[in-house]
PDB file of N, CA and C in Angstrom:
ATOM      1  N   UNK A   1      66.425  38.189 -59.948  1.00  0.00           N
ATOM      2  CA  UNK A   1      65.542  37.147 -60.419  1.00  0.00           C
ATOM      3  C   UNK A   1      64.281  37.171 -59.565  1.00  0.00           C
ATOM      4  N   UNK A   2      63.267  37.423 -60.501  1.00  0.00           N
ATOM      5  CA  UNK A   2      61.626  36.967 -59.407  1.00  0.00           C
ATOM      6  C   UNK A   2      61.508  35.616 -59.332  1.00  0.00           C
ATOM      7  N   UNK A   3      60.930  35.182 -58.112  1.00  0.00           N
ATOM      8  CA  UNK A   3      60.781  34.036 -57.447  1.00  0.00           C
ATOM      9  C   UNK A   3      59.041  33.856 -57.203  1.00  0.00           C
ATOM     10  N   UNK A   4      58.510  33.022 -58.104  1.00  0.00           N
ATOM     11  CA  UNK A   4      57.040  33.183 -57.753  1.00  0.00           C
ATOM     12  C   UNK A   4      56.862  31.862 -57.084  1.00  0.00           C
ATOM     13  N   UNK A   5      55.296  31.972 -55.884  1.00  0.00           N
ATOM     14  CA  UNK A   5      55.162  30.846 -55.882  1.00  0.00           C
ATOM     15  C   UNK A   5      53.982  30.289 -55.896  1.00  0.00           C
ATOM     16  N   UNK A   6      53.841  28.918 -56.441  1.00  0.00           N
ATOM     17  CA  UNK A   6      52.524  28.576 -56.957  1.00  0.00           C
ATOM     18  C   UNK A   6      51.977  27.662 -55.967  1.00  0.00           C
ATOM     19  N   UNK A   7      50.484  27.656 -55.720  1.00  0.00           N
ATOM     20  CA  UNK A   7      49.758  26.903 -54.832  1.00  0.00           C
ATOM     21  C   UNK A   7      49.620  25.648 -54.998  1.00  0.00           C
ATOM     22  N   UNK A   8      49.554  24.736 -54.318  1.00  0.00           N
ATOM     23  CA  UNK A   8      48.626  23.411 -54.989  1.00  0.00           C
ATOM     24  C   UNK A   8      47.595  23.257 -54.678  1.00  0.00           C
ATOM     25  N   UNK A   9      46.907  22.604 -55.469  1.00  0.00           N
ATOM     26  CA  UNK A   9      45.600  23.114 -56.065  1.00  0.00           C
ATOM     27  C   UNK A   9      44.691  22.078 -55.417  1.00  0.00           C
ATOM     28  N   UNK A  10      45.429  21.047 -54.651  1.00  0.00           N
ATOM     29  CA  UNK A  10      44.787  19.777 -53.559  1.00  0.00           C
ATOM     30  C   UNK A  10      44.414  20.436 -51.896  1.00  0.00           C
ATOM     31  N   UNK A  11      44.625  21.516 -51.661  1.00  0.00           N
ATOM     32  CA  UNK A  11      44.168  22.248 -50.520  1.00  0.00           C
ATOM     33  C   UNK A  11      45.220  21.364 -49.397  1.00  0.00           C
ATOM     34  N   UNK A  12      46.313  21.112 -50.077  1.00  0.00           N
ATOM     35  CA  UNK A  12      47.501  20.876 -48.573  1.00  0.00           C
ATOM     36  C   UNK A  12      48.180  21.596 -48.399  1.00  0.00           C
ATOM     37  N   UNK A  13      47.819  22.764 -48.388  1.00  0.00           N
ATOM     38  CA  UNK A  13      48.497  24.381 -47.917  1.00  0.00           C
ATOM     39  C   UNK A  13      49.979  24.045 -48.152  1.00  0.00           C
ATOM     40  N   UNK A  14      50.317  23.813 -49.258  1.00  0.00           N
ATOM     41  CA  UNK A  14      51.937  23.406 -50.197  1.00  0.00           C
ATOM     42  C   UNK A  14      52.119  24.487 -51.314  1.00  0.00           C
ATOM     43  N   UNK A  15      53.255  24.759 -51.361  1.00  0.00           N
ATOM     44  CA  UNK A  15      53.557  25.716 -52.615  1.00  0.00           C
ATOM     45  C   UNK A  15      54.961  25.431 -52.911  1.00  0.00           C
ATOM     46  N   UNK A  16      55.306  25.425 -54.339  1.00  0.00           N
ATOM     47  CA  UNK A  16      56.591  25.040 -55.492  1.00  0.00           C
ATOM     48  C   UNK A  16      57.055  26.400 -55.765  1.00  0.00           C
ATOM     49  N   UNK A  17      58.170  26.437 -55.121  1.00  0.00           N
ATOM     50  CA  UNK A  17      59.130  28.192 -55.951  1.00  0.00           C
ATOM     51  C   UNK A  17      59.420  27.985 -57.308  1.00  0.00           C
ATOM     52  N   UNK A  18      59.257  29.065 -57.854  1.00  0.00           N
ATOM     53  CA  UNK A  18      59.720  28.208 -59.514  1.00  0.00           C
ATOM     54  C   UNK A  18      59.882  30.117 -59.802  1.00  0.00           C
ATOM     55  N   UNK A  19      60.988  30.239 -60.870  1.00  0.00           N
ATOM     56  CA  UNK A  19      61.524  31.943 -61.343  1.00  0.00           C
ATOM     57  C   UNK A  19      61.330  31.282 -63.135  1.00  0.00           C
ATOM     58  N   UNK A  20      61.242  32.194 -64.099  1.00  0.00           N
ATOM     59  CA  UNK A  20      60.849  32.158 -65.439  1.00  0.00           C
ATOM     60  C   UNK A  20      61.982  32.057 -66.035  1.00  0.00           C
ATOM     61  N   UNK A  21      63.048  31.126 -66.860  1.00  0.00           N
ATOM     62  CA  UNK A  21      64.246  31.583 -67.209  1.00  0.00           C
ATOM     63  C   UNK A  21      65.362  30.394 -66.683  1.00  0.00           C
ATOM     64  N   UNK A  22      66.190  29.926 -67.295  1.00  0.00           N
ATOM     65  CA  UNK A  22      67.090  28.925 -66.916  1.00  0.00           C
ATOM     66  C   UNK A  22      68.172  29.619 -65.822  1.00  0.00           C
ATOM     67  N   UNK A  23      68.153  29.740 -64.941  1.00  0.00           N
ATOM     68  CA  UNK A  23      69.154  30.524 -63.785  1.00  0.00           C
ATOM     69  C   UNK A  23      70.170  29.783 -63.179  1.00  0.00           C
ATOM     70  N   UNK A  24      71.153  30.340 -62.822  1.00  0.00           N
ATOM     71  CA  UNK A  24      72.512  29.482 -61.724  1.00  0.00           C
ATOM     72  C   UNK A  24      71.870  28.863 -60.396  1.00  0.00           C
ATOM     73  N   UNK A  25      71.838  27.443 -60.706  1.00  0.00           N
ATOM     74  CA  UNK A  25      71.515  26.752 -59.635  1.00  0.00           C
ATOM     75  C   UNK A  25      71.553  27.259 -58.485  1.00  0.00           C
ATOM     76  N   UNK A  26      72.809  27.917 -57.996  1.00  0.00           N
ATOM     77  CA  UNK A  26      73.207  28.151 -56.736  1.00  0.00           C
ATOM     78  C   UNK A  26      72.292  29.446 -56.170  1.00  0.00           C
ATOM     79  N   UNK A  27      72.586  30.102 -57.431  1.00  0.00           N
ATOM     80  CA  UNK A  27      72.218  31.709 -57.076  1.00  0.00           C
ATOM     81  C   UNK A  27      70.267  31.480 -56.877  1.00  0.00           C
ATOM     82  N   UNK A  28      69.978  30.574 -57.567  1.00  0.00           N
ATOM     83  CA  UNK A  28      68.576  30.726 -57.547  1.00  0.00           C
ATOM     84  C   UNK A  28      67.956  30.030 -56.155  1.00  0.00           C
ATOM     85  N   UNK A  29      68.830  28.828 -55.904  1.00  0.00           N
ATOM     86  CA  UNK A  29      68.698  28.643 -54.209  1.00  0.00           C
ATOM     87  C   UNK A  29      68.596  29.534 -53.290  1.00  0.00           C
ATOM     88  N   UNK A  30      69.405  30.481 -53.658  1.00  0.00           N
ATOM     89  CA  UNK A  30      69.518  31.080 -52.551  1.00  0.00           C
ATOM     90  C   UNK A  30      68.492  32.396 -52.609  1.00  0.00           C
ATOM     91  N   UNK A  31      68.476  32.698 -53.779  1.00  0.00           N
ATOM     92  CA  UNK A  31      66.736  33.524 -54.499  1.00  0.00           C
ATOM     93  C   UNK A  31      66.069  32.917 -52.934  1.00  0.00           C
ATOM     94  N   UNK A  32      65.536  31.455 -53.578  1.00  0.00           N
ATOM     95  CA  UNK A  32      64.332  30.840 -52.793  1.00  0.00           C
ATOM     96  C   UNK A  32      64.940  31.084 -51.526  1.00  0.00           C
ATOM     97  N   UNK A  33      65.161  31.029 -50.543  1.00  0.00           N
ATOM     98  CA  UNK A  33      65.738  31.076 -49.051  1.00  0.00           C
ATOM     99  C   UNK A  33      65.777  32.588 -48.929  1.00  0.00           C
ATOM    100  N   UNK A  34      66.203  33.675 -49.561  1.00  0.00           N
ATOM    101  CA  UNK A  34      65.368  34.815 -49.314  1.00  0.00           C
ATOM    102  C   UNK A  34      63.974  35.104 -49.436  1.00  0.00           C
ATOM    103  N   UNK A  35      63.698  34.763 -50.639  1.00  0.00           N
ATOM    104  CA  UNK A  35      62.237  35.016 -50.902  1.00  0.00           C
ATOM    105  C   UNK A  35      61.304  33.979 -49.581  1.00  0.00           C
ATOM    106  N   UNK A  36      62.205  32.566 -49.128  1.00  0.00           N
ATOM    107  CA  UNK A  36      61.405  32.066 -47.672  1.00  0.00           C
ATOM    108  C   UNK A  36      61.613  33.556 -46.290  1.00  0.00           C
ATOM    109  N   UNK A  37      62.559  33.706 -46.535  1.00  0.00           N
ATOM    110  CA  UNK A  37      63.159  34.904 -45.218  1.00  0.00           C
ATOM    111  C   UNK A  37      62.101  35.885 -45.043  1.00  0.00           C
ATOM    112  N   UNK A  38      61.811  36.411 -46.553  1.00  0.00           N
ATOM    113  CA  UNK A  38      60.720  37.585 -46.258  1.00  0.00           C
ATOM    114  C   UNK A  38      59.384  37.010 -46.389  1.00  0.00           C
ATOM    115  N   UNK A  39      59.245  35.586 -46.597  1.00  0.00           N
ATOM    116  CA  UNK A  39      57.419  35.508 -46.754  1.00  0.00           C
ATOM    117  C   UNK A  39      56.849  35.072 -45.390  1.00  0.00           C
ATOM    118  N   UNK A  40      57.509  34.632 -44.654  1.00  0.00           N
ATOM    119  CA  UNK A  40      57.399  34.079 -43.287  1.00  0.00           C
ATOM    120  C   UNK A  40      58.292  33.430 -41.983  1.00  0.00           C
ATOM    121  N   UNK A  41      59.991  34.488 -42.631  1.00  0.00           N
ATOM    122  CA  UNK A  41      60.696  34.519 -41.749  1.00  0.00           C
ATOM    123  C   UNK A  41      61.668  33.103 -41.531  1.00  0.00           C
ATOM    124  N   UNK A  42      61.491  32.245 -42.330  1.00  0.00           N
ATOM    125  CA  UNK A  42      61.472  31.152 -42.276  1.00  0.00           C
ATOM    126  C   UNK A  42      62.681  30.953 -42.859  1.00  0.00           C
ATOM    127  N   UNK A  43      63.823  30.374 -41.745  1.00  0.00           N
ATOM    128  CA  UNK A  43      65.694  30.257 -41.533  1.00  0.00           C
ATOM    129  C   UNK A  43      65.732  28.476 -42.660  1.00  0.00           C
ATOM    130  N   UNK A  44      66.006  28.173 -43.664  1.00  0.00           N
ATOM    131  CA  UNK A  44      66.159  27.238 -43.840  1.00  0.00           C
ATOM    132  C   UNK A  44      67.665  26.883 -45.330  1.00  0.00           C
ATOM    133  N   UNK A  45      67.730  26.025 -45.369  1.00  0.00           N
ATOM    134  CA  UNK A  45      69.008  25.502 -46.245  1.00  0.00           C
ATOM    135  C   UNK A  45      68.163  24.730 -47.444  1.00  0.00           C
ATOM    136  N   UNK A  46      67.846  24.925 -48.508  1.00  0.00           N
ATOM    137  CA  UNK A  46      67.489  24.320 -49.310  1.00  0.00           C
ATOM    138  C   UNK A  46      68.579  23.060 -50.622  1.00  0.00           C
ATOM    139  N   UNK A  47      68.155  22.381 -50.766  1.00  0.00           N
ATOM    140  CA  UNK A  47      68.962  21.276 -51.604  1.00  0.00           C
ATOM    141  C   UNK A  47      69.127  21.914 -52.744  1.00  0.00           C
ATOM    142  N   UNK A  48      70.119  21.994 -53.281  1.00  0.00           N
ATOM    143  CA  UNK A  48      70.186  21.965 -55.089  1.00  0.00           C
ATOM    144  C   UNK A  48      70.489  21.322 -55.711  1.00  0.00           C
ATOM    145  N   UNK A  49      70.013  19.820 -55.268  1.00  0.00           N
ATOM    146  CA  UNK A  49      70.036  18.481 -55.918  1.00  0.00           C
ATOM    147  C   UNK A  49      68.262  18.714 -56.233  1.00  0.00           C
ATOM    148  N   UNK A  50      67.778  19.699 -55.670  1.00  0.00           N
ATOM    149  CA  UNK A  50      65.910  19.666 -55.762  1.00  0.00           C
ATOM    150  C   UNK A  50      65.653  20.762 -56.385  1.00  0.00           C
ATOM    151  N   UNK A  51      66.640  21.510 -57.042  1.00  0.00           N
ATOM    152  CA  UNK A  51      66.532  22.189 -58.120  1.00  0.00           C
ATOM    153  C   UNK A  51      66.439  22.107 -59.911  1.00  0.00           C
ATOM    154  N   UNK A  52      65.487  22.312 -60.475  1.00  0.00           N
ATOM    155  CA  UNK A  52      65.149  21.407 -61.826  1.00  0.00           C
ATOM    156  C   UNK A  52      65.360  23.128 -62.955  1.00  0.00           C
ATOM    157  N   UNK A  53      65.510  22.313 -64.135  1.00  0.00           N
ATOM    158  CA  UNK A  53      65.877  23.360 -65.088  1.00  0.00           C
ATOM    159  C   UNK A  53      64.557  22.790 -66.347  1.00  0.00           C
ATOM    160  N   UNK A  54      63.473  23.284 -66.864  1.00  0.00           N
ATOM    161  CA  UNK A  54      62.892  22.909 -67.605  1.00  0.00           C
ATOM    162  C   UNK A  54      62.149  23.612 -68.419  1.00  0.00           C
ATOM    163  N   UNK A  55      61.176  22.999 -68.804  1.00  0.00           N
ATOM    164  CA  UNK A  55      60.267  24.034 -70.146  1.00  0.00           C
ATOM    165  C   UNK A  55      58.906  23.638 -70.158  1.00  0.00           C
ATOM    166  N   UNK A  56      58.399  25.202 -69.339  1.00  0.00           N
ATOM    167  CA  UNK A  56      56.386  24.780 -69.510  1.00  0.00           C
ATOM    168  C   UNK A  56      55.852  25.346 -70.077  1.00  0.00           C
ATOM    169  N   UNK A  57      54.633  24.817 -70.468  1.00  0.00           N
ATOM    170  CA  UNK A  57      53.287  25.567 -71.179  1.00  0.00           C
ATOM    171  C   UNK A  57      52.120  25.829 -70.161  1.00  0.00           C
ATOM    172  N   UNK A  58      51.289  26.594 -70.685  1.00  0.00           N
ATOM    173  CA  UNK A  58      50.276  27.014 -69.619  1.00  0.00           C
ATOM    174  C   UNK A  58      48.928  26.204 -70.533  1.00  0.00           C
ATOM    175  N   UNK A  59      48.029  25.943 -70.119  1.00  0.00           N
ATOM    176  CA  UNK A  59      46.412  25.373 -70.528  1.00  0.00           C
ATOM    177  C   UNK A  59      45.516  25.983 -69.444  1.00  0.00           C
ATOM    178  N   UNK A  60      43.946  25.776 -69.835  1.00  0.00           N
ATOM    179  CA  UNK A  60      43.124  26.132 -68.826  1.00  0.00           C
ATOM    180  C   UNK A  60      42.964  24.861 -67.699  1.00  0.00           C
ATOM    181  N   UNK A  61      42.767  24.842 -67.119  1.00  0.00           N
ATOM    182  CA  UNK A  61      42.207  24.054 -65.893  1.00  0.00           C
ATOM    183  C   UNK A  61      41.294  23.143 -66.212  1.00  0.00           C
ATOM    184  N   UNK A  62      41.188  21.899 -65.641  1.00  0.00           N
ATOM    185  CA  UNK A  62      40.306  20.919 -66.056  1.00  0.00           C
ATOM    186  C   UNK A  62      39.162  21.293 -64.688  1.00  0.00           C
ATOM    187  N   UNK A  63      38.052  20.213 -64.827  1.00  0.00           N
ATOM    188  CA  UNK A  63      36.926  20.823 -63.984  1.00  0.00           C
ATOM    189  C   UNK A  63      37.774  20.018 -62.584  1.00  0.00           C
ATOM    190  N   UNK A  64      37.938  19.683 -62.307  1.00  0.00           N
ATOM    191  CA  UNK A  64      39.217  19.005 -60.878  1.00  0.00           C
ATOM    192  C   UNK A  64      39.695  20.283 -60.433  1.00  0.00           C
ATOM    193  N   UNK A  65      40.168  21.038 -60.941  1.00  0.00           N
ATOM    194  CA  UNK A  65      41.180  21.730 -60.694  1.00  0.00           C
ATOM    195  C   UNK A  65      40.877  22.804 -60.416  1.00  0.00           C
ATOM    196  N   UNK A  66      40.869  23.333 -58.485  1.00  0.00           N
ATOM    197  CA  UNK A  66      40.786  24.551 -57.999  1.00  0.00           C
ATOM    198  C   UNK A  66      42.566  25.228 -58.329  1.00  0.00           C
ATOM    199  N   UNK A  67      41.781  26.211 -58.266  1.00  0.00           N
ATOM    200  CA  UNK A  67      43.286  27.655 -58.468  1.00  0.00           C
ATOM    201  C   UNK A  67      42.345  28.349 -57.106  1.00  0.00           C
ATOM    202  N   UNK A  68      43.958  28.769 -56.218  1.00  0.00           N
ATOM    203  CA  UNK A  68      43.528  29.467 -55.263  1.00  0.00           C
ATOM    204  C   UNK A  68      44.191  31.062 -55.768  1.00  0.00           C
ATOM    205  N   UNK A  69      44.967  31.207 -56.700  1.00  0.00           N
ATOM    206  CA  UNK A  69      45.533  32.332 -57.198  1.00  0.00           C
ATOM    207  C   UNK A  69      45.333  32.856 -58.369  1.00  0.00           C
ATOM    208  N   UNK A  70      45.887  33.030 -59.458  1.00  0.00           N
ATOM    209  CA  UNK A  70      45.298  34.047 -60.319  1.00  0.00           C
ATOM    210  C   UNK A  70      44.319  32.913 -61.545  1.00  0.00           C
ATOM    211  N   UNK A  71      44.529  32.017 -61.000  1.00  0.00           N
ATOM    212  CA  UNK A  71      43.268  30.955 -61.470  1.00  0.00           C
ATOM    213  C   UNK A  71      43.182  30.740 -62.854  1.00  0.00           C
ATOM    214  N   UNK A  72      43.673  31.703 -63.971  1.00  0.00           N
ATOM    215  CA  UNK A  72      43.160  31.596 -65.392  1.00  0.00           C
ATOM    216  C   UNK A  72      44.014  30.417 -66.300  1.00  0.00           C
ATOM    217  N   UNK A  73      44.650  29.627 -65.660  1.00  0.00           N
ATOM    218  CA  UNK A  73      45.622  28.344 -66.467  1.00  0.00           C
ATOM    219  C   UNK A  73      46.515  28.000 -65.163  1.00  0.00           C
ATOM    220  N   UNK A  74      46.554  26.355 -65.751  1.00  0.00           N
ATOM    221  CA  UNK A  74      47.574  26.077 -64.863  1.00  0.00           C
ATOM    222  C   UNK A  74      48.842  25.753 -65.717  1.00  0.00           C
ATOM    223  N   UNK A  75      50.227  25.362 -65.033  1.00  0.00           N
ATOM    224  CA  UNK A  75      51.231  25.127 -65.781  1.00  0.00           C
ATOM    225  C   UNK A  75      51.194  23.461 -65.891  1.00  0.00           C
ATOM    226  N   UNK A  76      52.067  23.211 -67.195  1.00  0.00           N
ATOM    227  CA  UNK A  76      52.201  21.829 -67.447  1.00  0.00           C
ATOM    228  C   UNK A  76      53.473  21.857 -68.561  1.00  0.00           C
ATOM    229  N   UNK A  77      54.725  20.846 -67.757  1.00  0.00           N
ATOM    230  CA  UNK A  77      55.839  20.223 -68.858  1.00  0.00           C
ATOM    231  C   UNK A  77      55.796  20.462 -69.690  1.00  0.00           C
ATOM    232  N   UNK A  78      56.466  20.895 -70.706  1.00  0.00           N
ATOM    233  CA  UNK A  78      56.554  21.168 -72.471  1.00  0.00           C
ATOM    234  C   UNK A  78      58.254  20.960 -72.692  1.00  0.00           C
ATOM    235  N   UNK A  79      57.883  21.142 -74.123  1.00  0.00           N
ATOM    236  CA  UNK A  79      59.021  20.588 -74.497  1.00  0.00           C
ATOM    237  C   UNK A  79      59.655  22.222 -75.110  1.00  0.00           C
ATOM    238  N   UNK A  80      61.546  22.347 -75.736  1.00  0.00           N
ATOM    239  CA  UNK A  80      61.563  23.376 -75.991  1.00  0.00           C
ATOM    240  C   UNK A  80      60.997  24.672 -76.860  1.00  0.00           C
ATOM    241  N   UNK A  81      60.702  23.676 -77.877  1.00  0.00           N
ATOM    242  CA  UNK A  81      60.068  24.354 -78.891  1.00  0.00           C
ATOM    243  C   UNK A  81      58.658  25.108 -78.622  1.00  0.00           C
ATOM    244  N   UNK A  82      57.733  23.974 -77.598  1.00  0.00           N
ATOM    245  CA  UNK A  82      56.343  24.664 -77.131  1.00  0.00           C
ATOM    246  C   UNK A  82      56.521  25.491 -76.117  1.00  0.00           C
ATOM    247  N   UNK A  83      57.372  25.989 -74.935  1.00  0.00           N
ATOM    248  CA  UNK A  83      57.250  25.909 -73.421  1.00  0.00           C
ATOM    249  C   UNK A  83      58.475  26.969 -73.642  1.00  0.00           C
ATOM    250  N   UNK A  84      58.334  27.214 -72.131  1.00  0.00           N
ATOM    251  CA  UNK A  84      59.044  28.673 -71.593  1.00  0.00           C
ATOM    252  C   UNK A  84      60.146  27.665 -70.697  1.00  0.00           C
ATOM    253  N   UNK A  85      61.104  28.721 -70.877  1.00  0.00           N
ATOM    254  CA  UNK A  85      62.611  28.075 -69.928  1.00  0.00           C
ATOM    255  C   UNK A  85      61.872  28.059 -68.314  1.00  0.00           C
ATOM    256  N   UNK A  86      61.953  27.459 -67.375  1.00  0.00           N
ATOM    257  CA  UNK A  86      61.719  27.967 -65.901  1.00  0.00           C
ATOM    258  C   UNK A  86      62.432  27.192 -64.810  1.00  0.00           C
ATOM    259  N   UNK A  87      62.983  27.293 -64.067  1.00  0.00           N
ATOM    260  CA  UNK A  87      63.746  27.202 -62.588  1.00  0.00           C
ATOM    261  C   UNK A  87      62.787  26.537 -62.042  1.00  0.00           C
ATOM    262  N   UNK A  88      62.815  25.722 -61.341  1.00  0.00           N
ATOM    263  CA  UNK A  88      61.619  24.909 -60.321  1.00  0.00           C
ATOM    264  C   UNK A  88      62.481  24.497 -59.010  1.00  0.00           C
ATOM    265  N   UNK A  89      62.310  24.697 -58.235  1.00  0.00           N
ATOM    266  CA  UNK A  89      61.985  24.043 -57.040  1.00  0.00           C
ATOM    267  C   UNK A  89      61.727  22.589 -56.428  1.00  0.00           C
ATOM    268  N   UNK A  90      61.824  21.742 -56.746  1.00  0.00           N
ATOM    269  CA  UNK A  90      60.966  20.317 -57.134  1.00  0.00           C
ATOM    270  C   UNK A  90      60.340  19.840 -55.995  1.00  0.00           C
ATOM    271  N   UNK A  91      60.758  20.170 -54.636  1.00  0.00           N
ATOM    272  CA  UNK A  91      60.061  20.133 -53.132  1.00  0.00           C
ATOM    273  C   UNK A  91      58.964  20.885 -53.374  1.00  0.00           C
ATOM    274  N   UNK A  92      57.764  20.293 -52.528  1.00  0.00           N
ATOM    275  CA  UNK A  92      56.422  20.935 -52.512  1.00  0.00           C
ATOM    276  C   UNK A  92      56.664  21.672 -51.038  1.00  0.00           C
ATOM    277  N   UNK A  93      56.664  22.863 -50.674  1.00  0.00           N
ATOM    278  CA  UNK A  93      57.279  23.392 -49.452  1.00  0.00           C
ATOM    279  C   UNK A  93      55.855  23.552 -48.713  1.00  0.00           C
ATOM    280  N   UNK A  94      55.516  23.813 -46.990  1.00  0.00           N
ATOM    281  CA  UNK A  94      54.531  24.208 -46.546  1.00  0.00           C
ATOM    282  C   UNK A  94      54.503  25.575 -46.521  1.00  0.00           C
ATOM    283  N   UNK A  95      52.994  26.051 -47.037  1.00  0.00           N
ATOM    284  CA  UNK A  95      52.667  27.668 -46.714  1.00  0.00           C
ATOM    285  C   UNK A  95      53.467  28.662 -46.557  1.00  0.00           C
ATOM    286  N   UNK A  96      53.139  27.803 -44.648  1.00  0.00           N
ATOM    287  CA  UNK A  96      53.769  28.181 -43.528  1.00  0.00           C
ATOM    288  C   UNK A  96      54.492  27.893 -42.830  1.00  0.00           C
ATOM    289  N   UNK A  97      55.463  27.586 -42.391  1.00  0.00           N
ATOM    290  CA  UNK A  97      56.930  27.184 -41.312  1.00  0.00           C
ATOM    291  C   UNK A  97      56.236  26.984 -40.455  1.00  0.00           C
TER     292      UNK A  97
END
């Protein structure tokens, strides 16, 4: 499973793990806690009570809204019919450890 992670876009050096696809709670925890291991080494236990199962759509950006990454839409809630399955994270994590 890929584990991407997205910036927030308020410049509090925070980022949300989120993978594309409805995944095993457990297994995808533990996704995120590797994917922390190799981005900055960073030993931690994550909740999977703060693990969410849902469905987004992408739009462009309103004029508010810096993108520090691939910038061309941001994500937003949808329902099944509009929106993609995705794994979230629901903690806003720091950067950096």
């Amino acid at each position: 499973m890929e584990i991407d992670s997205l910036y927030a876009a308020d410049d509090s050096c925070q980022m949300q793990l989120s993978s594309r696809g409805h995944h095993d709670i457990e297994s995808f925890k533990k996704a995120c806690e590797q994917f922390l291991r190799e981005w900055d080494e960073r030993e931690c236990e994550l909740d999977t009570n703060k693990v969410s199962q849902t469905y987004w759509t992408t739009r462009e950006p309103e004029d508010h809204e810096t993108l520090v990454d691939e910038g061309d839409f941001v994500y937003t809630e949808s329902n099944k019919e509009n929106g993609f399955p995705v794994t979230i994270y629901t903690d806003w994590l720091p950067i950096h450890a």
